[in-house]
PDB file of N, CA and C in Angstrom:
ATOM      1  N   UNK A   1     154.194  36.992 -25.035  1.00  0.00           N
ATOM      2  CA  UNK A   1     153.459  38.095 -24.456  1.00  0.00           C
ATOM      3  C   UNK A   1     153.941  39.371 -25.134  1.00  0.00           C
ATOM      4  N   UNK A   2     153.134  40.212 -25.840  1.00  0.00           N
ATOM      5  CA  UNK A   2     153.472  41.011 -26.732  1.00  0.00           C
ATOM      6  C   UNK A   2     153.627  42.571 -25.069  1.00  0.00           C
ATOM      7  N   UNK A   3     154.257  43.285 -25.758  1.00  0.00           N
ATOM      8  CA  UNK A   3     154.798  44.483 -24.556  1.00  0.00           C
ATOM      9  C   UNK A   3     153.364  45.420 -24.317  1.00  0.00           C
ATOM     10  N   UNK A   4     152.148  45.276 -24.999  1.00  0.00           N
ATOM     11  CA  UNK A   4     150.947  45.806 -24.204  1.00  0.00           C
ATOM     12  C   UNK A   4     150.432  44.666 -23.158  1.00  0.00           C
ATOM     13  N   UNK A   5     150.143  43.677 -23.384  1.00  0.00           N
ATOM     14  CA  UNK A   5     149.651  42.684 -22.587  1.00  0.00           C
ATOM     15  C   UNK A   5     151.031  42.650 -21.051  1.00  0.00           C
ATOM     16  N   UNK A   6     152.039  42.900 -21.569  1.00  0.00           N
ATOM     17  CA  UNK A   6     152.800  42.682 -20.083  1.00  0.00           C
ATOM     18  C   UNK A   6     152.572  44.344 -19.217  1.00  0.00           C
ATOM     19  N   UNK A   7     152.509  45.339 -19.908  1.00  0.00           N
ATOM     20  CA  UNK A   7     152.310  46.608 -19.095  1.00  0.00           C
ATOM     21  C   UNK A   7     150.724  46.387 -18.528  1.00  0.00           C
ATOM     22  N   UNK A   8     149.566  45.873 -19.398  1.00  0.00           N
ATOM     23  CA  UNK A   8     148.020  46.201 -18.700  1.00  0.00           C
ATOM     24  C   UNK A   8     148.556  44.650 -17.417  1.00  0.00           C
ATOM     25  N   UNK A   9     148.907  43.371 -17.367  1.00  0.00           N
ATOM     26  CA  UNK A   9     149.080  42.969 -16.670  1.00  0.00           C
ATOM     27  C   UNK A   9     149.784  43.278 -15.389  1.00  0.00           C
ATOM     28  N   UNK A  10     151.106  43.892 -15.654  1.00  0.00           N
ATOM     29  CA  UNK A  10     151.743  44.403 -14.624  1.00  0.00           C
ATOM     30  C   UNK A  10     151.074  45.748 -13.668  1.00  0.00           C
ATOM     31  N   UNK A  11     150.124  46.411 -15.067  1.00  0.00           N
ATOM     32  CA  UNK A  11     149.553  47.413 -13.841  1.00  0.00           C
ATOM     33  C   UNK A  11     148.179  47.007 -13.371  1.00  0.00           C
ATOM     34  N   UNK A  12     147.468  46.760 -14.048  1.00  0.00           N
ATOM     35  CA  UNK A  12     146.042  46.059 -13.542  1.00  0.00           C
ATOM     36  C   UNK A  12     146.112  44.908 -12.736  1.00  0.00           C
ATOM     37  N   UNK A  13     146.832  43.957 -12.612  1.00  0.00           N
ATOM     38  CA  UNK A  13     146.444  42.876 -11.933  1.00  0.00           C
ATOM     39  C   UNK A  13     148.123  42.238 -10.839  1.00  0.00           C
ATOM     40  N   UNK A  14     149.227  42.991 -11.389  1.00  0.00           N
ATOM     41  CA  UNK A  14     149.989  42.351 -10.969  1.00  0.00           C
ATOM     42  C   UNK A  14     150.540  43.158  -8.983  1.00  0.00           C
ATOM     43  N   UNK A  15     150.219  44.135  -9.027  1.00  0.00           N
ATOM     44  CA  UNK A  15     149.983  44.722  -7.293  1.00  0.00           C
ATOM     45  C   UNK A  15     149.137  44.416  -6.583  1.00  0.00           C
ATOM     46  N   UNK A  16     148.259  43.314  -6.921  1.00  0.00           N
ATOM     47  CA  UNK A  16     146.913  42.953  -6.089  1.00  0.00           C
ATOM     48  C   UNK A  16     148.226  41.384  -5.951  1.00  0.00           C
ATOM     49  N   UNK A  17     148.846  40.719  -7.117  1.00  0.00           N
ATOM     50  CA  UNK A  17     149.500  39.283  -7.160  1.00  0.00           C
ATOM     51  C   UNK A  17     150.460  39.644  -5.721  1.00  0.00           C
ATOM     52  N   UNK A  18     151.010  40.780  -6.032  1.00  0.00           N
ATOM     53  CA  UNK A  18     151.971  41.243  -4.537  1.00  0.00           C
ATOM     54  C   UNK A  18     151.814  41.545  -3.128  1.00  0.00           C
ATOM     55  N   UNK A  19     150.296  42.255  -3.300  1.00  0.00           N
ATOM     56  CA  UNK A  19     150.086  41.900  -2.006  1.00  0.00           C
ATOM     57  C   UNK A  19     149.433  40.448  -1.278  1.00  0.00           C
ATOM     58  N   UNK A  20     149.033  39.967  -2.269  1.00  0.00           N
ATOM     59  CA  UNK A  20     148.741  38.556  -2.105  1.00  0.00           C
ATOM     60  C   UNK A  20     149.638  37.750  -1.456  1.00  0.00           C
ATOM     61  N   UNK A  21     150.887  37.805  -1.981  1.00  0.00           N
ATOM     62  CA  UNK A  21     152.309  36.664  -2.182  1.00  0.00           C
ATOM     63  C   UNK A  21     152.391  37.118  -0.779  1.00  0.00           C
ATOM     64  N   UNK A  22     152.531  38.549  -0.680  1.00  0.00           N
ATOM     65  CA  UNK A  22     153.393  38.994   0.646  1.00  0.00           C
ATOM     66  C   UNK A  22     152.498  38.180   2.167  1.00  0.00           C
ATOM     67  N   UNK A  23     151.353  37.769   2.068  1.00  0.00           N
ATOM     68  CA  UNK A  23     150.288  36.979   3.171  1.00  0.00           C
ATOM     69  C   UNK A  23     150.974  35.438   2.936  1.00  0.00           C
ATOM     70  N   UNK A  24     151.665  34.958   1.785  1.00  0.00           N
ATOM     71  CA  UNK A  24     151.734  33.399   1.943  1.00  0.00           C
ATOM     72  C   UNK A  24     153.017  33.241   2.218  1.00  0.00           C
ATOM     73  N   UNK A  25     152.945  31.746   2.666  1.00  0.00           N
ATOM     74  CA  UNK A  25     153.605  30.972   3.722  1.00  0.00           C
ATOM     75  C   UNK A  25     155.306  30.849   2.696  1.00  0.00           C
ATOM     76  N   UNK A  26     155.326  30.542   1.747  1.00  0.00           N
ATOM     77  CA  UNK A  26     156.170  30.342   0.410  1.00  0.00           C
ATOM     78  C   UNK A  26     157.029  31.373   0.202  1.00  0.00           C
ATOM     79  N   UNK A  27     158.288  31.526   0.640  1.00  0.00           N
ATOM     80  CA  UNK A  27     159.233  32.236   0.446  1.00  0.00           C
ATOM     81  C   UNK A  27     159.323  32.823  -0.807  1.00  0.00           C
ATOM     82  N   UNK A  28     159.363  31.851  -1.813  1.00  0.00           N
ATOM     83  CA  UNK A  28     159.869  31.898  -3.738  1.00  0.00           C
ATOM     84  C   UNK A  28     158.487  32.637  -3.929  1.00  0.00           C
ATOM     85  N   UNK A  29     157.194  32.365  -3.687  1.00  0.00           N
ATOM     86  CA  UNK A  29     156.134  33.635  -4.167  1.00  0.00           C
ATOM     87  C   UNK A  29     156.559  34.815  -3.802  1.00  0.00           C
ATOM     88  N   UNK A  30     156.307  35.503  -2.397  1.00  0.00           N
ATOM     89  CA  UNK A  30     157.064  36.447  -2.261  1.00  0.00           C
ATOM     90  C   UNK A  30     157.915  36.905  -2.899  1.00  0.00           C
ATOM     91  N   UNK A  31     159.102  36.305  -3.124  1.00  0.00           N
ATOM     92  CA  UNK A  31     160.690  36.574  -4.111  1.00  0.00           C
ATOM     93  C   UNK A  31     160.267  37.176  -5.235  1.00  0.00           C
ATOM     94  N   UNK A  32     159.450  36.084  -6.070  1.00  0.00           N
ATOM     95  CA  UNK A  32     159.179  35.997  -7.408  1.00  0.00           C
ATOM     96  C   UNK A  32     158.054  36.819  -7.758  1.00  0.00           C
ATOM     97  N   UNK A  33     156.968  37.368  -7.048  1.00  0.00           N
ATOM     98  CA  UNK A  33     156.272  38.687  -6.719  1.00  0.00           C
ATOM     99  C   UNK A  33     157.103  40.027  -7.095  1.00  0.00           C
ATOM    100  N   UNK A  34     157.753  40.231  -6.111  1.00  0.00           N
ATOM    101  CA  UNK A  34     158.479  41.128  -6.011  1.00  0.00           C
ATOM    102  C   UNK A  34     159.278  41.511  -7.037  1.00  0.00           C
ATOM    103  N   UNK A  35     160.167  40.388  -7.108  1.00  0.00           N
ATOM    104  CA  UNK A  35     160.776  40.411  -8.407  1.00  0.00           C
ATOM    105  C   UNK A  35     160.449  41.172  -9.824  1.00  0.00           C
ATOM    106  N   UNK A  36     160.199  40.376 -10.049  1.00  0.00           N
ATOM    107  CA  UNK A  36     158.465  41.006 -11.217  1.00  0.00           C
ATOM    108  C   UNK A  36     158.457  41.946 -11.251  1.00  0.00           C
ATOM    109  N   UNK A  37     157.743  42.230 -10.176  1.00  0.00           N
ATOM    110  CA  UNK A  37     157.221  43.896 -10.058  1.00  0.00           C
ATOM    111  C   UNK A  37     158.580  45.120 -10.079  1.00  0.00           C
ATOM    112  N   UNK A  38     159.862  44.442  -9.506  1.00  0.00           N
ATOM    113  CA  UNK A  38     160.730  45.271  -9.911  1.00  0.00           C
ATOM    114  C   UNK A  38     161.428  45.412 -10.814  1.00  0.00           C
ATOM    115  N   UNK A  39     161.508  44.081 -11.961  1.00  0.00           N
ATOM    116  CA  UNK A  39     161.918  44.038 -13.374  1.00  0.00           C
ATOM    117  C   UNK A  39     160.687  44.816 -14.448  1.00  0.00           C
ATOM    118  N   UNK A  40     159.582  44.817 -13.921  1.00  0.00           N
ATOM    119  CA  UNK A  40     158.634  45.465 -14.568  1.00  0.00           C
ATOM    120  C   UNK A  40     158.730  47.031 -15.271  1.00  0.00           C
ATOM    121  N   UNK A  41     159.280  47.269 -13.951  1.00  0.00           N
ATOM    122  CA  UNK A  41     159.311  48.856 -14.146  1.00  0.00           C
ATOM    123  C   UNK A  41     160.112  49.245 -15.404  1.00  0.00           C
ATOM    124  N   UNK A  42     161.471  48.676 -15.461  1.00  0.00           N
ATOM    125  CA  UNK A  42     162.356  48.379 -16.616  1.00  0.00           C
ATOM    126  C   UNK A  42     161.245  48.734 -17.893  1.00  0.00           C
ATOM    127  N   UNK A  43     161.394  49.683 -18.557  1.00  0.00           N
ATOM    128  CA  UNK A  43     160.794  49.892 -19.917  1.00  0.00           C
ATOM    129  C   UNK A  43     161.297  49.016 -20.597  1.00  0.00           C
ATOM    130  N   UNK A  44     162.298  48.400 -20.613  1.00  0.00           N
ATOM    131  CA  UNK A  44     161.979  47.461 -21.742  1.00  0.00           C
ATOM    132  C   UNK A  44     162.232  45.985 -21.586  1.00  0.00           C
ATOM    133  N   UNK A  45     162.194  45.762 -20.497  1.00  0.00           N
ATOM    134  CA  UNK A  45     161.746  44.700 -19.875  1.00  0.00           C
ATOM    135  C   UNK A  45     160.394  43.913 -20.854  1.00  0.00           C
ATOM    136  N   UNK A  46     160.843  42.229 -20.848  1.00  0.00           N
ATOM    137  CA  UNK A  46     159.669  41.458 -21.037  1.00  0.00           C
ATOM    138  C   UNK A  46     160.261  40.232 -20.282  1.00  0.00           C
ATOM    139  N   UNK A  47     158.997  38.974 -19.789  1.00  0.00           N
ATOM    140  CA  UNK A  47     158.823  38.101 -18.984  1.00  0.00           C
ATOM    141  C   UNK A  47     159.550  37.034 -19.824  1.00  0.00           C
ATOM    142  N   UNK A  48     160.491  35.936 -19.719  1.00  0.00           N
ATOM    143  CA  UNK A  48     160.487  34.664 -20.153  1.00  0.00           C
ATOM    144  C   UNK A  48     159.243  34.072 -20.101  1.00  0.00           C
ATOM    145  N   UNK A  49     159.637  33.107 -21.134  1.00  0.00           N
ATOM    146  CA  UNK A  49     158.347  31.800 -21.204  1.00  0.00           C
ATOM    147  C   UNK A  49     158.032  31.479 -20.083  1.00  0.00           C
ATOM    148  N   UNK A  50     158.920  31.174 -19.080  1.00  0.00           N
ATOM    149  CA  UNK A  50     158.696  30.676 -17.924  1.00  0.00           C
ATOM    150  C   UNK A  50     158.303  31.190 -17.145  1.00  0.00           C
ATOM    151  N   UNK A  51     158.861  32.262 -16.787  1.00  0.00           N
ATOM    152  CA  UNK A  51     158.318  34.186 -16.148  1.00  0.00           C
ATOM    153  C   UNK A  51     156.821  33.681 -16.195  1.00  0.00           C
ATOM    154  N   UNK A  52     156.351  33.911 -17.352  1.00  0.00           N
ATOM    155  CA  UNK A  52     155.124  34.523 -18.003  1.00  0.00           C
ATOM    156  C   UNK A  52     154.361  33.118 -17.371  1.00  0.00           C
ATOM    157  N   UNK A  53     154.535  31.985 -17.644  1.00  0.00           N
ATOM    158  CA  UNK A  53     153.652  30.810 -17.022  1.00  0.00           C
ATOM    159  C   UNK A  53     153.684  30.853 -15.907  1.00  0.00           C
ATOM    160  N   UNK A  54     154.628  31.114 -14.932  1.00  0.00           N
ATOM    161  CA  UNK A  54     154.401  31.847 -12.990  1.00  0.00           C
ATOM    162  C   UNK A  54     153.544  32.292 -12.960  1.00  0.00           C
ATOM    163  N   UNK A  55     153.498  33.527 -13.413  1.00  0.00           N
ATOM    164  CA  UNK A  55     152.881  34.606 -13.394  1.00  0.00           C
ATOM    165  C   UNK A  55     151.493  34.699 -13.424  1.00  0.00           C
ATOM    166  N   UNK A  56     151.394  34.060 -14.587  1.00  0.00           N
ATOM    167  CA  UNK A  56     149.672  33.678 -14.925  1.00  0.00           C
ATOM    168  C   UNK A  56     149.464  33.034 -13.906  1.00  0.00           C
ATOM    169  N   UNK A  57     150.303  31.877 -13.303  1.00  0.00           N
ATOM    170  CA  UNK A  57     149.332  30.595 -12.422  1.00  0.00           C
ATOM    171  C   UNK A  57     149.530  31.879 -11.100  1.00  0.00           C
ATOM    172  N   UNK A  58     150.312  32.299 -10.905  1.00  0.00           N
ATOM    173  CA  UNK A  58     150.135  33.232  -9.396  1.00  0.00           C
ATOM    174  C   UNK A  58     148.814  34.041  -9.919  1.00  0.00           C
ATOM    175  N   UNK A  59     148.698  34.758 -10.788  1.00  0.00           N
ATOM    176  CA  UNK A  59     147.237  35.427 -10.840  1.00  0.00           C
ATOM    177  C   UNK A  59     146.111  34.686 -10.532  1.00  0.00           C
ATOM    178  N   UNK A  60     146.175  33.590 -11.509  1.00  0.00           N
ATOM    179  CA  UNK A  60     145.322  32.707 -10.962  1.00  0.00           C
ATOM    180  C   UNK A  60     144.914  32.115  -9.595  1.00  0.00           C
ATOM    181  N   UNK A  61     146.011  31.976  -8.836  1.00  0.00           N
ATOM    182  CA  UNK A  61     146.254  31.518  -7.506  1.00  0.00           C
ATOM    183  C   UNK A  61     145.526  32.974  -6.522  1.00  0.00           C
ATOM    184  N   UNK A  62     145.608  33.777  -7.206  1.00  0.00           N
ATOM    185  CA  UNK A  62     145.173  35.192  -6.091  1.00  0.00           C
ATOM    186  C   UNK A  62     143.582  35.616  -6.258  1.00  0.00           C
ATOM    187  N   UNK A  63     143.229  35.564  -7.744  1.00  0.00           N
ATOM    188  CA  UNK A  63     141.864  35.282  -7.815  1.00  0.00           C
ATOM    189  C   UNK A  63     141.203  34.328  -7.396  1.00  0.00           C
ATOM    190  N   UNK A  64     141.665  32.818  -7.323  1.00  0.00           N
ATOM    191  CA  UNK A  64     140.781  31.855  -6.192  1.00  0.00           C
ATOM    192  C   UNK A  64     141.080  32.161  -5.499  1.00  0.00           C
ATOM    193  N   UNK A  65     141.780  33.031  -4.519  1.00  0.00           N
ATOM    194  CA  UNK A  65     141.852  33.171  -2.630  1.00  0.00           C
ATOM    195  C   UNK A  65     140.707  34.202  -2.325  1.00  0.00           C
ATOM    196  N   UNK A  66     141.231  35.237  -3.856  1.00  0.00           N
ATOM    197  CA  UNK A  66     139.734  36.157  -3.451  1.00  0.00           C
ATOM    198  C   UNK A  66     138.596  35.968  -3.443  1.00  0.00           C
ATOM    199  N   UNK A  67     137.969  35.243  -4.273  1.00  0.00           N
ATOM    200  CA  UNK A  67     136.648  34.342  -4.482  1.00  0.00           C
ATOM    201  C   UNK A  67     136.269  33.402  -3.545  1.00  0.00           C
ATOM    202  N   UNK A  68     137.145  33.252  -2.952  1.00  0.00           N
ATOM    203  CA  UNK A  68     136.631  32.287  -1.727  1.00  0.00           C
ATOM    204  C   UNK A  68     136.656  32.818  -0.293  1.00  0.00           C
ATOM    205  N   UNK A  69     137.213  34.182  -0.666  1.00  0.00           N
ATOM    206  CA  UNK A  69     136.924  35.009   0.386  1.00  0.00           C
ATOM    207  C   UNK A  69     136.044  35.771   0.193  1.00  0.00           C
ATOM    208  N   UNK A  70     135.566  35.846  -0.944  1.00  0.00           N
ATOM    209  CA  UNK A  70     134.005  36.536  -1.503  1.00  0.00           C
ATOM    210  C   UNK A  70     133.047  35.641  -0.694  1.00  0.00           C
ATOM    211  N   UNK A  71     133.139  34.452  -0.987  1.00  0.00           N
ATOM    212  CA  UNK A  71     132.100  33.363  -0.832  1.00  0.00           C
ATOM    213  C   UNK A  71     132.201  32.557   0.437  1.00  0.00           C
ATOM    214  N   UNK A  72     132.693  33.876   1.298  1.00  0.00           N
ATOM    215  CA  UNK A  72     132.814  33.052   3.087  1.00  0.00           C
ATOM    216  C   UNK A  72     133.470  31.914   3.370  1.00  0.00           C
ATOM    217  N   UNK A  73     134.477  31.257   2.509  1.00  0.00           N
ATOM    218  CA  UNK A  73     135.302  30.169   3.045  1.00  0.00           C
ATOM    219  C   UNK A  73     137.011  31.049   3.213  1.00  0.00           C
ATOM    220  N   UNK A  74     136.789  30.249   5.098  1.00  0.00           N
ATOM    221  CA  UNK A  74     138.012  31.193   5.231  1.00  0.00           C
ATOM    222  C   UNK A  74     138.022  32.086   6.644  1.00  0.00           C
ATOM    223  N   UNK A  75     136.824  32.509   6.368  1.00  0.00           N
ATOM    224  CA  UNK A  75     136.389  33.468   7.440  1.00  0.00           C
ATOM    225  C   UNK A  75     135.841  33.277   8.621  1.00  0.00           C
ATOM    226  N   UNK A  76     136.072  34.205   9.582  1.00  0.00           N
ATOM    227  CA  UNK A  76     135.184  33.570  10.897  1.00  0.00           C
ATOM    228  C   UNK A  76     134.044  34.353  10.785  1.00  0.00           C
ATOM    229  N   UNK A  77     132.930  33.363  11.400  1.00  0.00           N
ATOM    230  CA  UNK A  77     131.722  33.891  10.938  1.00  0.00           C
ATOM    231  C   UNK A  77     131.613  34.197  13.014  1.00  0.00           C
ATOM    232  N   UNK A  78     130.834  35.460  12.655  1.00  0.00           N
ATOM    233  CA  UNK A  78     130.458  36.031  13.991  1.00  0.00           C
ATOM    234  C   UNK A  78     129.194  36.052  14.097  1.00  0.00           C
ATOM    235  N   UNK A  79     128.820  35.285  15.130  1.00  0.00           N
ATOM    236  CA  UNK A  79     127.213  34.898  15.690  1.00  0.00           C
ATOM    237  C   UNK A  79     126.831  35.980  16.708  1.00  0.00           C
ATOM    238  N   UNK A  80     125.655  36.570  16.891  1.00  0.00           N
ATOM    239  CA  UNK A  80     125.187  37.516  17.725  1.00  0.00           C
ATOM    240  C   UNK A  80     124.274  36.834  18.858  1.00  0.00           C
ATOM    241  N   UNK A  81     124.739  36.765  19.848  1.00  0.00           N
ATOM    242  CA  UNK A  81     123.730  35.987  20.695  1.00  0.00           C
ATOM    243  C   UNK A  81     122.598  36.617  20.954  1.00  0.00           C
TER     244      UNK A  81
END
């Protein structure tokens, strides 16, 4: 991950991954959320290999919760009598 791709990630997409983590059940998301976001700040900070493969699958993991909360699974649906 070259040091533009980790700053547009960390600011575009990675505070939506945090407030995400902070709703699930999984201690280590949370942790590892957070984490992140506070090694981030670090200017010269970059992600391990391993870092960086979390990371992606947690993005990933936060865009399907949103999409399926786009697409009404999830939700209570309220009937009007």
């Amino acid at each position: 991950m070259t040091e533009h791709e980790c700053d547009m990630l960390l600011t575009l997409q990675w505070p939506a991954v945090v407030r995400w983590a902070k709703r699930q059940e999984e201690a280590w998301i949370k942790g590892f959320a957070l984490s992140i976001a506070g090694k981030g700040k670090r200017q010269d900070w970059l992600p391990s290999p391993k870092q960086e493969r979390l990371m992606r699958r947690l993005i990933d993991a936060q865009r399907a919760d949103d999409q399926a909360l786009l697409n009404g699974e999830g939700l209570i649906e309220l009937v009007e009598d």
